[in-house]
PDB file of N, CA and C in Angstrom:
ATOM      1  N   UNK A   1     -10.632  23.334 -18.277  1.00  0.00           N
ATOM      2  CA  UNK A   1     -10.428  22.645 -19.540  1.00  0.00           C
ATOM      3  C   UNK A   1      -9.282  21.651 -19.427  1.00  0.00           C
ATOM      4  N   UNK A   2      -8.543  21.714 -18.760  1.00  0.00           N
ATOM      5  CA  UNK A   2      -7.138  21.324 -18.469  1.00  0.00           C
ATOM      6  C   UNK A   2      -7.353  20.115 -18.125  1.00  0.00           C
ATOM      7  N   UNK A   3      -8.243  19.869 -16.800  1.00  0.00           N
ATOM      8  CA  UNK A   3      -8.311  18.861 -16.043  1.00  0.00           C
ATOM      9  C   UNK A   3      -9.980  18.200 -16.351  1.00  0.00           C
ATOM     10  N   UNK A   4     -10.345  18.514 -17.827  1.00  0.00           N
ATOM     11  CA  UNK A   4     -11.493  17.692 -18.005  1.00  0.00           C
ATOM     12  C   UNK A   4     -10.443  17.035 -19.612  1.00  0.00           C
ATOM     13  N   UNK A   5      -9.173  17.189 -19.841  1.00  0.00           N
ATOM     14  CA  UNK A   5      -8.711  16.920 -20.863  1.00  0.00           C
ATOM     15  C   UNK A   5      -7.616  15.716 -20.355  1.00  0.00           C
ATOM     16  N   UNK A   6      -7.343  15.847 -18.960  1.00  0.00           N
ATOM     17  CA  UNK A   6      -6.768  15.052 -18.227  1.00  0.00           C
ATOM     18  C   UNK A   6      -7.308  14.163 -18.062  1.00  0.00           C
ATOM     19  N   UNK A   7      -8.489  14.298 -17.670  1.00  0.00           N
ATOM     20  CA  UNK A   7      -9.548  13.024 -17.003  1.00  0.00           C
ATOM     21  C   UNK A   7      -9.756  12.434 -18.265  1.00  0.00           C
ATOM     22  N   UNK A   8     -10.173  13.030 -19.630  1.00  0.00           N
ATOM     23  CA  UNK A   8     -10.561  12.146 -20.889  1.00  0.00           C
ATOM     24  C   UNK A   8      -9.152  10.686 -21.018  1.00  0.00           C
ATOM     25  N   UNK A   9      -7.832  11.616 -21.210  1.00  0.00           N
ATOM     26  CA  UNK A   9      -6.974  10.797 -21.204  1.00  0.00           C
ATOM     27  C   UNK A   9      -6.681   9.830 -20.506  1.00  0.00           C
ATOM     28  N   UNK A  10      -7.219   9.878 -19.111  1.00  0.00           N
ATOM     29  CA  UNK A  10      -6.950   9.043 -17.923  1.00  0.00           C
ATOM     30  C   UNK A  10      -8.125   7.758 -18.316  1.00  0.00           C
ATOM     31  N   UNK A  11      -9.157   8.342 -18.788  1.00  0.00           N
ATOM     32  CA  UNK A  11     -10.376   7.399 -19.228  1.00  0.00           C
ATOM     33  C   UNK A  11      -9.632   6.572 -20.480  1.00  0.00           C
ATOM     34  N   UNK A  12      -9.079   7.145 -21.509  1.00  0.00           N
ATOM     35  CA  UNK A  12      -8.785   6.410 -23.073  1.00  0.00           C
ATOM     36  C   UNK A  12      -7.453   5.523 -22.502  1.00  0.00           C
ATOM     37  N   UNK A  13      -7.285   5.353 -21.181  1.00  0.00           N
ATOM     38  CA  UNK A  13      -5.734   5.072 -20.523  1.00  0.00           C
ATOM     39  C   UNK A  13      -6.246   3.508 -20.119  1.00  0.00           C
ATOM     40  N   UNK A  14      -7.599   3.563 -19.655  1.00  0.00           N
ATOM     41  CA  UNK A  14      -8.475   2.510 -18.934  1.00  0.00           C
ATOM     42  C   UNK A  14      -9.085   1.484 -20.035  1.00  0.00           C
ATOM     43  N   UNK A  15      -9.341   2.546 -20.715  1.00  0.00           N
ATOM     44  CA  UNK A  15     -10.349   1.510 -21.842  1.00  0.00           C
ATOM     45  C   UNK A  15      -9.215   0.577 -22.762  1.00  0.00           C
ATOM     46  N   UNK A  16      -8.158   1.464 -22.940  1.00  0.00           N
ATOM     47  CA  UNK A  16      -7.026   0.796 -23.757  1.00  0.00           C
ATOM     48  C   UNK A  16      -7.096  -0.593 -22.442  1.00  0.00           C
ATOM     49  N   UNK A  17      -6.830  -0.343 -21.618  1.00  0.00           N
ATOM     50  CA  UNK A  17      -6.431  -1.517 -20.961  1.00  0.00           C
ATOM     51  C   UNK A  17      -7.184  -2.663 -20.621  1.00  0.00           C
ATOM     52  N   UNK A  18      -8.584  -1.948 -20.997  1.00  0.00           N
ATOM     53  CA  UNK A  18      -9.974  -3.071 -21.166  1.00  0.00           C
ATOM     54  C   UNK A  18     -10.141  -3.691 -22.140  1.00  0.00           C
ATOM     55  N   UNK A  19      -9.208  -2.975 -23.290  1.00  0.00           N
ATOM     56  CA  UNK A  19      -9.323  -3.916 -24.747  1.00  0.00           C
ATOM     57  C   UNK A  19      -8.491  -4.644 -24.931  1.00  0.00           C
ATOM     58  N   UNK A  20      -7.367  -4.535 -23.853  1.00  0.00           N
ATOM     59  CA  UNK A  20      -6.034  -5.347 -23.740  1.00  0.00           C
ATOM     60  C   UNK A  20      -6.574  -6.699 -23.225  1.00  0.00           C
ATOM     61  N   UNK A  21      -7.319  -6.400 -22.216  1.00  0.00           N
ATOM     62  CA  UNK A  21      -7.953  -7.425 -21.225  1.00  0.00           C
ATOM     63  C   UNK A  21      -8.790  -8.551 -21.716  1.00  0.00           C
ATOM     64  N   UNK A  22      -9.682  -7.460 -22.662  1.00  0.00           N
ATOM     65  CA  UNK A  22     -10.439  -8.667 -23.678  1.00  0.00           C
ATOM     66  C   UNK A  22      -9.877  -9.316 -24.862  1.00  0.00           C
ATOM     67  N   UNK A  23      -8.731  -8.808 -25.137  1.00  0.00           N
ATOM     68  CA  UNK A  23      -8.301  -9.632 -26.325  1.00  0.00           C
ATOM     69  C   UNK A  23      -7.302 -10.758 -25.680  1.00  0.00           C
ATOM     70  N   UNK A  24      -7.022 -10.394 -24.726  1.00  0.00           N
ATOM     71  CA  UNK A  24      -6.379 -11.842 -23.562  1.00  0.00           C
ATOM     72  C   UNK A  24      -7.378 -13.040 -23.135  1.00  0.00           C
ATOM     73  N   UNK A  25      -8.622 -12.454 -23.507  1.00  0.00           N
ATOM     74  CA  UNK A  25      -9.688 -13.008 -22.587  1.00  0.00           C
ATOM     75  C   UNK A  25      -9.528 -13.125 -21.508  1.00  0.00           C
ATOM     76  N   UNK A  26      -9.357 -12.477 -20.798  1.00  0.00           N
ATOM     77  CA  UNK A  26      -8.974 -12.214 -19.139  1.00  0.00           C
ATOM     78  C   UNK A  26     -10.875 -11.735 -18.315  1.00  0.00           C
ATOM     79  N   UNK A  27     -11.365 -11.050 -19.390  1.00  0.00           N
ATOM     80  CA  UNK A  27     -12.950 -10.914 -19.042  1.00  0.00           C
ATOM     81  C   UNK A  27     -13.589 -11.415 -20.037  1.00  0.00           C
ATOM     82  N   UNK A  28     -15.270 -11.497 -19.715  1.00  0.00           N
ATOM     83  CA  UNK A  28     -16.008 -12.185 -20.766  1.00  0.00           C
ATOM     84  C   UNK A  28     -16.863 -10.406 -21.316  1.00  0.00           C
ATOM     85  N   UNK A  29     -17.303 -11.361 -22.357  1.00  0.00           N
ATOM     86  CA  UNK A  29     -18.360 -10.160 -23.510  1.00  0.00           C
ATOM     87  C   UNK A  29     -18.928  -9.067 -22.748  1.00  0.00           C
ATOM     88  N   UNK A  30     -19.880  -9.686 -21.910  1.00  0.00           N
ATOM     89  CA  UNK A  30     -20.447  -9.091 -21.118  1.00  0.00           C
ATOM     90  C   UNK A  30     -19.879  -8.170 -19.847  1.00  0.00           C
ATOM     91  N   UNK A  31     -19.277  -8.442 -19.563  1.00  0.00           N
ATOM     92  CA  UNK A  31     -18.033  -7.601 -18.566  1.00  0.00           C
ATOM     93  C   UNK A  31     -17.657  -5.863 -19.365  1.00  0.00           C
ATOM     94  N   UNK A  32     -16.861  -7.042 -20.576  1.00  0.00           N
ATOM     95  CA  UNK A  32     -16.115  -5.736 -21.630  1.00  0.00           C
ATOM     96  C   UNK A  32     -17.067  -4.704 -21.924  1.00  0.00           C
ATOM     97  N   UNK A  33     -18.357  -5.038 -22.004  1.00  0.00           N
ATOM     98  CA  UNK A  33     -19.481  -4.214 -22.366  1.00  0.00           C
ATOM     99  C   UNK A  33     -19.834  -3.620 -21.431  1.00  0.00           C
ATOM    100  N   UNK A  34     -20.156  -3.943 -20.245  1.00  0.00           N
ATOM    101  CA  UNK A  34     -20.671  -3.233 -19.090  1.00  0.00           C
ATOM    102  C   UNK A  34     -19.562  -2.156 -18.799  1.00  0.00           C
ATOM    103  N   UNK A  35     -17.676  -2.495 -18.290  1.00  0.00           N
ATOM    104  CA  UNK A  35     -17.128  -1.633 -18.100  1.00  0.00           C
ATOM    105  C   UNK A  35     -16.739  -0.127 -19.606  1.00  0.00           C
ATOM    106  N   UNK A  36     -17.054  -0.605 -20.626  1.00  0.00           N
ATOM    107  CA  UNK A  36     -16.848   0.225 -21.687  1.00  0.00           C
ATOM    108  C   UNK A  36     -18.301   1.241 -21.398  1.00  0.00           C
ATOM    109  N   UNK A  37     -19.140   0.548 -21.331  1.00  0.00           N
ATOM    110  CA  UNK A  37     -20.304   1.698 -21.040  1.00  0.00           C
ATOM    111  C   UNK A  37     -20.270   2.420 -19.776  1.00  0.00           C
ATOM    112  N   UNK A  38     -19.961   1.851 -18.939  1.00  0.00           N
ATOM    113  CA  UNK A  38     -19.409   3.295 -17.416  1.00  0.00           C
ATOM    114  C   UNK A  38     -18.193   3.738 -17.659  1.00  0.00           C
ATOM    115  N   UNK A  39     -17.165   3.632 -18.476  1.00  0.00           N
ATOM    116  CA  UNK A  39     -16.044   4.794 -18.939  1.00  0.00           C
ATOM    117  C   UNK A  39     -16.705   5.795 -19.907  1.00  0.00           C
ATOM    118  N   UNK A  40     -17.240   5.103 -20.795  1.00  0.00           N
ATOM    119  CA  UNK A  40     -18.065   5.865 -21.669  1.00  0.00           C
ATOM    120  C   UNK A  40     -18.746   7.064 -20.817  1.00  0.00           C
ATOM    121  N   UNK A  41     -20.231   6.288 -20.248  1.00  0.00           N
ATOM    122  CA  UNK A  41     -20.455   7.352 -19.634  1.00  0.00           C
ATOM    123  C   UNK A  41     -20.051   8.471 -18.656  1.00  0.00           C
ATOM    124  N   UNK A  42     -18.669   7.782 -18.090  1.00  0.00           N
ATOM    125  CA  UNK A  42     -17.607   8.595 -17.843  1.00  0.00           C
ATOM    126  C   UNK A  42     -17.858  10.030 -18.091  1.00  0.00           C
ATOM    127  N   UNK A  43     -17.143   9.602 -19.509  1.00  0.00           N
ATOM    128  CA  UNK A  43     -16.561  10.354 -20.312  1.00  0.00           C
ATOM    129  C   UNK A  43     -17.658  11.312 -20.805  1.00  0.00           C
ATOM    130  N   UNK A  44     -18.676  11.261 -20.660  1.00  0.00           N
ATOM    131  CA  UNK A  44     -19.368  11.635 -21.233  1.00  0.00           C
ATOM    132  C   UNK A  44     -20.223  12.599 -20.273  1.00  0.00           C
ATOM    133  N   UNK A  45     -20.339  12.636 -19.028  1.00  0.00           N
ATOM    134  CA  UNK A  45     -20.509  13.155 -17.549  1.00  0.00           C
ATOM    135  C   UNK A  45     -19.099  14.212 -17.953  1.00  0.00           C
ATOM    136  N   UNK A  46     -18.573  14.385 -18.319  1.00  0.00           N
ATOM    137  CA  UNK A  46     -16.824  15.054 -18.224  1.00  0.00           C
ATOM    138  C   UNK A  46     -17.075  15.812 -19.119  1.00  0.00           C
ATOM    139  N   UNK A  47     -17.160  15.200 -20.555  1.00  0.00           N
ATOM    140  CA  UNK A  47     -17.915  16.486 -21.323  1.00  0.00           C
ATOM    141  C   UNK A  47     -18.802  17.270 -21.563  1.00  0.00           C
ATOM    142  N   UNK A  48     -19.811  16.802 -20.586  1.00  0.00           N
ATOM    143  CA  UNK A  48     -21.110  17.842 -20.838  1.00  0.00           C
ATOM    144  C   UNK A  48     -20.986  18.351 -18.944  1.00  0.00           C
ATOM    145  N   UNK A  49     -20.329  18.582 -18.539  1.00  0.00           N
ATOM    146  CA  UNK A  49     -20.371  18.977 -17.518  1.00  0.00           C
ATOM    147  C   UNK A  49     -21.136  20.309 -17.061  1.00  0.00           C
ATOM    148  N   UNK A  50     -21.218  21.211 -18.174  1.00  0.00           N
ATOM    149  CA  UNK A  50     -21.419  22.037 -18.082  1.00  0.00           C
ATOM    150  C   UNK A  50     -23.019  22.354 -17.860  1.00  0.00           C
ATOM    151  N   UNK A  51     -23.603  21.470 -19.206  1.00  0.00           N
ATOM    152  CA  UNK A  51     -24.797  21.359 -19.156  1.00  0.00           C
ATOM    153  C   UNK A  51     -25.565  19.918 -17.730  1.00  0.00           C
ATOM    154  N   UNK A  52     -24.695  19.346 -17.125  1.00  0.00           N
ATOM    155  CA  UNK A  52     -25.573  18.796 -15.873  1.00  0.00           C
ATOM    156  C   UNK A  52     -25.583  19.923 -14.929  1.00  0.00           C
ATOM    157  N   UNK A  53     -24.068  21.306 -14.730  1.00  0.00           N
ATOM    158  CA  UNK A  53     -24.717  21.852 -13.651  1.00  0.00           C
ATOM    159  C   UNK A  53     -26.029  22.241 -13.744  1.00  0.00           C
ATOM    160  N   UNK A  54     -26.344  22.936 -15.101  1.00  0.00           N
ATOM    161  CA  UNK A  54     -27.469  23.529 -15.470  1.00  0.00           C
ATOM    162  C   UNK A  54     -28.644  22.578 -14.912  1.00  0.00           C
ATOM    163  N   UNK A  55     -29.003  21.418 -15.297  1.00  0.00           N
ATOM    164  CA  UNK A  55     -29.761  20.319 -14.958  1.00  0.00           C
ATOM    165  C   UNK A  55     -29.644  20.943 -13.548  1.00  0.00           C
ATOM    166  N   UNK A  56     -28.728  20.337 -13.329  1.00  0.00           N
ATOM    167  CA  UNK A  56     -29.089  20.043 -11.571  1.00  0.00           C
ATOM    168  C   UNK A  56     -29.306  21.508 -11.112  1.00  0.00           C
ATOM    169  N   UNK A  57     -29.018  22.614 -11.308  1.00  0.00           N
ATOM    170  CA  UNK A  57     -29.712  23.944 -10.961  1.00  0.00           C
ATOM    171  C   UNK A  57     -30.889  24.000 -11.213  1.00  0.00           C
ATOM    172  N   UNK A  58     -31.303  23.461 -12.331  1.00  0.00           N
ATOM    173  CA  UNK A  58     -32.935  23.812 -12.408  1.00  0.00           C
ATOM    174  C   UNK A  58     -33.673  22.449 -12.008  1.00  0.00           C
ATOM    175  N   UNK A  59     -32.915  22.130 -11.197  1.00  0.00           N
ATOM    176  CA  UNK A  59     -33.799  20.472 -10.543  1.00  0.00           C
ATOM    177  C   UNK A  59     -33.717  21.639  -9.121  1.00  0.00           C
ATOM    178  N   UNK A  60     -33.208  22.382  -8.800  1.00  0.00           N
ATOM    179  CA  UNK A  60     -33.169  23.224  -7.601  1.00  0.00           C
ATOM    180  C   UNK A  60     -32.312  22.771  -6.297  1.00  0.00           C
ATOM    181  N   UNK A  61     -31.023  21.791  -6.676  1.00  0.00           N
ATOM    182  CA  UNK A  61     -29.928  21.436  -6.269  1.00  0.00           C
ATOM    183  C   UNK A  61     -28.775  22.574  -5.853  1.00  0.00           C
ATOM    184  N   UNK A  62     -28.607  22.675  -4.543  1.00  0.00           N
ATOM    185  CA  UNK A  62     -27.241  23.609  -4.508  1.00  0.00           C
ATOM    186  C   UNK A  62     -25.626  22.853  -4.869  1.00  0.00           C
ATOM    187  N   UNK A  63     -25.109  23.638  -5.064  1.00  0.00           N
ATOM    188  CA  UNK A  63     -23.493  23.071  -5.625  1.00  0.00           C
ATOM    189  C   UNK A  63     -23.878  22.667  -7.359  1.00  0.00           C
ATOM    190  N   UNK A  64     -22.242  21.953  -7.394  1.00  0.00           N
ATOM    191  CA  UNK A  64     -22.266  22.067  -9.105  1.00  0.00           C
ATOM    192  C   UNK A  64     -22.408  20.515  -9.134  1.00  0.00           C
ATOM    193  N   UNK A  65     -22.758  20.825 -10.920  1.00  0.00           N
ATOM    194  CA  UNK A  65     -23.065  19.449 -10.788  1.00  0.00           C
ATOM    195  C   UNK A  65     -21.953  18.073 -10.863  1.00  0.00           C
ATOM    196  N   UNK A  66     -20.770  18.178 -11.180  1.00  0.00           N
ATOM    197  CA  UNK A  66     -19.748  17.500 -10.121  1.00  0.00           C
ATOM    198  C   UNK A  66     -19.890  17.080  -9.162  1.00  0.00           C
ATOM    199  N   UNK A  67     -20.347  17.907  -8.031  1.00  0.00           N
ATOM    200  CA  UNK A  67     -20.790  17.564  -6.869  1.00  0.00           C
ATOM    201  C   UNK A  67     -21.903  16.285  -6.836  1.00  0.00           C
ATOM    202  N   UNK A  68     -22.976  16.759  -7.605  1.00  0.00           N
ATOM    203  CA  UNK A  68     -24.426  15.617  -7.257  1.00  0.00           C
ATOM    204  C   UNK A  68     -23.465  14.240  -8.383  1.00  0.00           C
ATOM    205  N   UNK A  69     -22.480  14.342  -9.292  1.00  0.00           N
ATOM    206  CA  UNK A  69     -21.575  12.681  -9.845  1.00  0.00           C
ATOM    207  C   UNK A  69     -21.349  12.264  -8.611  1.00  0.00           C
ATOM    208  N   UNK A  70     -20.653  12.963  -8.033  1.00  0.00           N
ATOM    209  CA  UNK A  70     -20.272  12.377  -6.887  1.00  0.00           C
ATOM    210  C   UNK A  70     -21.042  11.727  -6.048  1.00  0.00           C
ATOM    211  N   UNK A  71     -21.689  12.289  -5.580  1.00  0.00           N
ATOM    212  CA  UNK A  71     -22.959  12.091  -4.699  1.00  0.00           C
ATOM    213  C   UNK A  71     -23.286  10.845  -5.201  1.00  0.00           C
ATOM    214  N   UNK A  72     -23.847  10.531  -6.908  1.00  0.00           N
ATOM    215  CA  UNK A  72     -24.782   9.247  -7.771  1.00  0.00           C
ATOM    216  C   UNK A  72     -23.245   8.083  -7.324  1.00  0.00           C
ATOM    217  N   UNK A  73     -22.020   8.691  -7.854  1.00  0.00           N
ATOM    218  CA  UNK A  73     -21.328   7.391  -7.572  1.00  0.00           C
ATOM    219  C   UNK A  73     -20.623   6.967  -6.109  1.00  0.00           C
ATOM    220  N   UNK A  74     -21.030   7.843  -5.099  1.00  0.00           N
ATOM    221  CA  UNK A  74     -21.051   7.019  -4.151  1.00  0.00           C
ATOM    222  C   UNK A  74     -22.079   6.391  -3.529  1.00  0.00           C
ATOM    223  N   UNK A  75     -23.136   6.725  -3.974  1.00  0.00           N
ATOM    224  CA  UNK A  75     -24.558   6.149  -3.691  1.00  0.00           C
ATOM    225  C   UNK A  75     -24.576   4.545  -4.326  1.00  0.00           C
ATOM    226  N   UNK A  76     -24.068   4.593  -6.103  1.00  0.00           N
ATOM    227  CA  UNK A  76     -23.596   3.428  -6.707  1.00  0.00           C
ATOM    228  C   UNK A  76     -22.501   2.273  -5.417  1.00  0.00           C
ATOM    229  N   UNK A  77     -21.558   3.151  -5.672  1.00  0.00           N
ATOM    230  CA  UNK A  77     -20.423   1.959  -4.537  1.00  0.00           C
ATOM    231  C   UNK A  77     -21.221   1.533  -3.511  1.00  0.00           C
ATOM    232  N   UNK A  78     -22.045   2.068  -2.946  1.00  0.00           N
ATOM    233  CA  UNK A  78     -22.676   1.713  -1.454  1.00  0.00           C
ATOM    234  C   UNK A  78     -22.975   0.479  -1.691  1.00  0.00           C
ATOM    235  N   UNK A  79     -24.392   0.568  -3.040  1.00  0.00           N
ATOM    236  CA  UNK A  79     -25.060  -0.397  -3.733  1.00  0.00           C
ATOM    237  C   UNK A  79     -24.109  -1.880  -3.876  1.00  0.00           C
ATOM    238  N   UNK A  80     -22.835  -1.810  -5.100  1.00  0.00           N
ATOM    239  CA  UNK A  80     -22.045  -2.708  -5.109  1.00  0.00           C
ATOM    240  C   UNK A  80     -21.550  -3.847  -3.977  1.00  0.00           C
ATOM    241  N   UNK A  81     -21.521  -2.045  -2.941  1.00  0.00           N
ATOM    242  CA  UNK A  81     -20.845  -3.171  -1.460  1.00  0.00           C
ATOM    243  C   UNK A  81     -21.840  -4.204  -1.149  1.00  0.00           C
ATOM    244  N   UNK A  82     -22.729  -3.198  -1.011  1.00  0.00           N
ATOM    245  CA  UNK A  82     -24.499  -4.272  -0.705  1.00  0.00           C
ATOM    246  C   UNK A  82     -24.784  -5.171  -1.442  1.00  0.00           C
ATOM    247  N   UNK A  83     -24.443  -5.389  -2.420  1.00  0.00           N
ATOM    248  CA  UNK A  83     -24.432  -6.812  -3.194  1.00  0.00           C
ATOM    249  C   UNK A  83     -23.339  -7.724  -3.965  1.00  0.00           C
ATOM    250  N   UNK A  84     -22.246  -6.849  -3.374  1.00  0.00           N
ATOM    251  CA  UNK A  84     -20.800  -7.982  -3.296  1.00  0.00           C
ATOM    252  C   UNK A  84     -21.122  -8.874  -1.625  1.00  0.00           C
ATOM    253  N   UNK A  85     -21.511  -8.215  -0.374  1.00  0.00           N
ATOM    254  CA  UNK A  85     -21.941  -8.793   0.489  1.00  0.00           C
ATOM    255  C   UNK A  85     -22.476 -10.041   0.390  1.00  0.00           C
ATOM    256  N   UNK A  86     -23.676  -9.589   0.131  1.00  0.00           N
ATOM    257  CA  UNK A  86     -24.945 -10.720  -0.614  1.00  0.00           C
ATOM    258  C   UNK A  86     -24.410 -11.914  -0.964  1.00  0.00           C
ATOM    259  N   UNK A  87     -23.602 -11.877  -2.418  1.00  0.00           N
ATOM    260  CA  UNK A  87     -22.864 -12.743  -3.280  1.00  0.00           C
ATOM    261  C   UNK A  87     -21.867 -13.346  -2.411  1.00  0.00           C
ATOM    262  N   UNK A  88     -21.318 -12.579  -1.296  1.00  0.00           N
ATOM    263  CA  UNK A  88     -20.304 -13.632  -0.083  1.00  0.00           C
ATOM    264  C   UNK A  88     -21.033 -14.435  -0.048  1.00  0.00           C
ATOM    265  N   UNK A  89     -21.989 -13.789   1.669  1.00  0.00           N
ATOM    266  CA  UNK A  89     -22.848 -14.359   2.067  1.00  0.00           C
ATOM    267  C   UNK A  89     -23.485 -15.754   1.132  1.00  0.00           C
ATOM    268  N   UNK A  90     -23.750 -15.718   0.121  1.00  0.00           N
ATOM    269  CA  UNK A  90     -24.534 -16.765  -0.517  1.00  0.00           C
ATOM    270  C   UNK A  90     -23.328 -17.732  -0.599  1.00  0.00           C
ATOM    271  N   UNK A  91     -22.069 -17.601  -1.141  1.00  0.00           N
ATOM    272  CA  UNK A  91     -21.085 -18.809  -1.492  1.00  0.00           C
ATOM    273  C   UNK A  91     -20.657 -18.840  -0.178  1.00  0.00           C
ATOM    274  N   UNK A  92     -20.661 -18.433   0.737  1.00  0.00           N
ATOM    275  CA  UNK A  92     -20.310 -18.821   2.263  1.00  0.00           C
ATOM    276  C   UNK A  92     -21.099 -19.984   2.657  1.00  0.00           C
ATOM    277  N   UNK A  93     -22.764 -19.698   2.498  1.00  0.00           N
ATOM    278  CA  UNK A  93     -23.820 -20.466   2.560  1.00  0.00           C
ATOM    279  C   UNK A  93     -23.590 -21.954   2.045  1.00  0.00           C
ATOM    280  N   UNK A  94     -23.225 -21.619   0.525  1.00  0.00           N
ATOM    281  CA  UNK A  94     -22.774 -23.087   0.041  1.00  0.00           C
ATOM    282  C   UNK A  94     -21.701 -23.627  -0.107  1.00  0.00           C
ATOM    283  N   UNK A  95     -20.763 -23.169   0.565  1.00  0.00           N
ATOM    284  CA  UNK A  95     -19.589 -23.672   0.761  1.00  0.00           C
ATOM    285  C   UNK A  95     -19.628 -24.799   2.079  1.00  0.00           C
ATOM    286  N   UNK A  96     -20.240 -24.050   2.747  1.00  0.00           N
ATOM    287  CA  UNK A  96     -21.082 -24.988   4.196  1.00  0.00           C
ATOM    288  C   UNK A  96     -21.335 -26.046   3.734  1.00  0.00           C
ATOM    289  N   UNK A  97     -22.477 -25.878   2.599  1.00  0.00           N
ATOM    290  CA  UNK A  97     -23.241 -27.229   2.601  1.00  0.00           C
ATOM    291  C   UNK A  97     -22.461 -27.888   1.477  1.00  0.00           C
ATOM    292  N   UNK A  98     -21.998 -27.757   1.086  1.00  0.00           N
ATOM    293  CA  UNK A  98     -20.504 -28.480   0.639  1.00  0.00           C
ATOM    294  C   UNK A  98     -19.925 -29.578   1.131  1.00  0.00           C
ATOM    295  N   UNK A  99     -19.029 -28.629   1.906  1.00  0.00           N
ATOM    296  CA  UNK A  99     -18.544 -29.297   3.155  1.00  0.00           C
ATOM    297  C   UNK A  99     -19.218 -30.117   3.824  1.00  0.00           C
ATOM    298  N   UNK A 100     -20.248 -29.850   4.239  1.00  0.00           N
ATOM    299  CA  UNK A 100     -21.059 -30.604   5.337  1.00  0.00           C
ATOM    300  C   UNK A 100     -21.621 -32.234   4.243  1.00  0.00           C
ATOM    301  N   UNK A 101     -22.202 -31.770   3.051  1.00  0.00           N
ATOM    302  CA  UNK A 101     -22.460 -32.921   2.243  1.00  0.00           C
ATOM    303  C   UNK A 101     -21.042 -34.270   2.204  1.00  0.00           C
ATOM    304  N   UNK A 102     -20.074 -33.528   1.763  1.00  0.00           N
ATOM    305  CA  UNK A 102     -18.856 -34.693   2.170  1.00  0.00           C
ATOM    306  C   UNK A 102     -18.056 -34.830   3.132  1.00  0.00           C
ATOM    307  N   UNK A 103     -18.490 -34.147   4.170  1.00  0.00           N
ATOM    308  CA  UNK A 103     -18.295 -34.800   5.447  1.00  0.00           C
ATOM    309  C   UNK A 103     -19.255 -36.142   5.911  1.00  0.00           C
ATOM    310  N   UNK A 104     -20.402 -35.718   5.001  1.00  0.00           N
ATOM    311  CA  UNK A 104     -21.103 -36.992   5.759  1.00  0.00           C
ATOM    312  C   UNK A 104     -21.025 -38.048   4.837  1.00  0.00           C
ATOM    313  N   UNK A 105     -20.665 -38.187   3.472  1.00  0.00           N
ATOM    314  CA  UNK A 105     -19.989 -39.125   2.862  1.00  0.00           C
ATOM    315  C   UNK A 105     -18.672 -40.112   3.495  1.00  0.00           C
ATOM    316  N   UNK A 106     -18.031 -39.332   3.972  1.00  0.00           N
ATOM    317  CA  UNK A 106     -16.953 -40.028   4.585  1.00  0.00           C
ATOM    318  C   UNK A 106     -17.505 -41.032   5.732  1.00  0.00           C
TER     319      UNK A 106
END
């Protein structure tokens, strides 16, 4: 109980600082919305914890279900990396042809 009351606070610690962020406009609409809905669901993975082990026991999963969050959000980060890559890769691409376009201007 202790340390799912910790983690809530650590979450209302983040979001404060996401509403800080958007009233700076430091992010756009869409940002503020996307990160408020994965604290949310956070938060919300934290409080029903109890009832995903159950889930994931009767999905016929060993360990708790903590364990399989874990598991979904490093499966997530993998994803991110794999398409923060991508998104290099592509402005790398046109940064080239950039370059290369006013180089041959000159």
């Amino acid at each position: 109980m202790l340390q799912q009351l910790l983690a809530i606070i650590i979450i209302l610690f983040f979001v404060f600082r996401l509403v800080i962020q958007k009233k700076k406009n430091l992010i756009s609409k869409n940002e503020f919305f996307l990160w408020l809905s994965f604290w949310a669901l956070s938060a919300g993975a934290i409080i029903f914890i109890k009832q995903i082990d159950r889930l994931v026991a009767s999905l016929g999963f060993s360990g708790s279900g903590i364990n399989f969050l874990i598991y979904l959000a490093v499966l997530a980060l993998f994803y991110l990396v794999f398409r923060l890559r991508l998104d290099l890769a592509k402005m790398d691409r046109n940064l080239t042809e950039i370059v290369r376009q006013m180089t041959l201007k000159k």
